[in-house]
Protein backbone atom coordinates (compact mmCIF):
# COMPACT_ATOMS: atom_id res chain seq x y z
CA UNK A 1 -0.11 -6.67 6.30
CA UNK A 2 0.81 -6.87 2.73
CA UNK A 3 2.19 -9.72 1.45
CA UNK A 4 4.85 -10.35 -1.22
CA UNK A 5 6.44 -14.05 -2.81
CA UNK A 6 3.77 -16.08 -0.23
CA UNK A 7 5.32 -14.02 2.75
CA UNK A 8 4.21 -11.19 5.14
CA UNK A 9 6.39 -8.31 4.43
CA UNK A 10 6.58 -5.38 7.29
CA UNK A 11 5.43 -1.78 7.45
CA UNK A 12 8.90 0.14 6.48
CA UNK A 13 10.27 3.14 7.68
CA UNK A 14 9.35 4.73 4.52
CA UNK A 15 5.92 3.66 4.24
CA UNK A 16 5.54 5.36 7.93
CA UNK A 17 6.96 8.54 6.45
CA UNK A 18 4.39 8.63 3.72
CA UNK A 19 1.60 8.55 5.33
CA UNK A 20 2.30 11.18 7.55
CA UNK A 21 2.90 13.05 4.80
CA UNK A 22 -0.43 12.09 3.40
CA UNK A 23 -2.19 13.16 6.78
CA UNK A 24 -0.25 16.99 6.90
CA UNK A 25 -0.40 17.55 3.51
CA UNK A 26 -3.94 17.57 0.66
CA UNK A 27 -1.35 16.60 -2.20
CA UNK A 28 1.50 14.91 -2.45
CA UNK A 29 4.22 14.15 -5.33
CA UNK A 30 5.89 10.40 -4.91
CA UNK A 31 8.59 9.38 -7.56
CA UNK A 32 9.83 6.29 -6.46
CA UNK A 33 11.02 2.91 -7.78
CA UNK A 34 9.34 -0.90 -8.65
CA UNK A 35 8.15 -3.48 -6.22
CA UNK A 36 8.76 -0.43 -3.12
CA UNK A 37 4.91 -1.28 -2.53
CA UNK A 38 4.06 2.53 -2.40
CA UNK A 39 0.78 1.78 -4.65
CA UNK A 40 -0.52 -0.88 -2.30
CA UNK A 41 0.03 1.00 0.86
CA UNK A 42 -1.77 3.82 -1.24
CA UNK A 43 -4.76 2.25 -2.17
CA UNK A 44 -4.58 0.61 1.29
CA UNK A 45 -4.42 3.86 2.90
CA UNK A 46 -7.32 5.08 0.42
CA UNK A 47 -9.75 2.32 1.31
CA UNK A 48 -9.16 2.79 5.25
CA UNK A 49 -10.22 6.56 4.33
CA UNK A 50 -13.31 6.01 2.58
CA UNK A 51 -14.50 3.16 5.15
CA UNK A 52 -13.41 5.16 8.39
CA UNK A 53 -15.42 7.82 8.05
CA UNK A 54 -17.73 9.56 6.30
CA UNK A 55 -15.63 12.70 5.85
CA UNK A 56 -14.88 11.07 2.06
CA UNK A 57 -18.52 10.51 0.88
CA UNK A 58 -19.87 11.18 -2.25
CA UNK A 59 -15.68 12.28 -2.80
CA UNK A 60 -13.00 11.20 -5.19
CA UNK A 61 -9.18 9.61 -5.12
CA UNK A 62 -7.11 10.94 -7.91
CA UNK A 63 -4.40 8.44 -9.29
CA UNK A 64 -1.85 9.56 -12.04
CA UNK A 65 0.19 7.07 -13.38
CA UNK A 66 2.83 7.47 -15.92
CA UNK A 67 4.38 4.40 -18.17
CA UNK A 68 7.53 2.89 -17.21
């Protein structure tokens, strides 16, 4: 579990929602706000992919960030 400020924070509702999302869908669009922790649960989610299986080797994870 992710932790924020020295304590453990729960998976949200949210969170939930976007990775099913992630599993139906190839691409997805996310505009959200700071400190949601949508970009750890991302590269979380990323990680578990390419160590799960071997469905992502030899493949790449596209990021686009924009500034604040």
């Amino acid at each position: 579990m992710p932790w924020k400020d020295g304590k453990p924070h729960i998976i949200y509702d949210y969170e939930i929602e976007i990775v099913k999302y992630l599993e139906k869908y190839k691409h997805i669009w996310l505009k959200k706000a700071r400190g949601l922790g949508v970009t750890e649960l991302l590269l979380r989610y990323m990680g578990y992919l390419s160590l799960s299986s071997n469905d992502y080797s030899r493949k790449r994870f596209v990021i686009v960030t924009g500034p604040k």
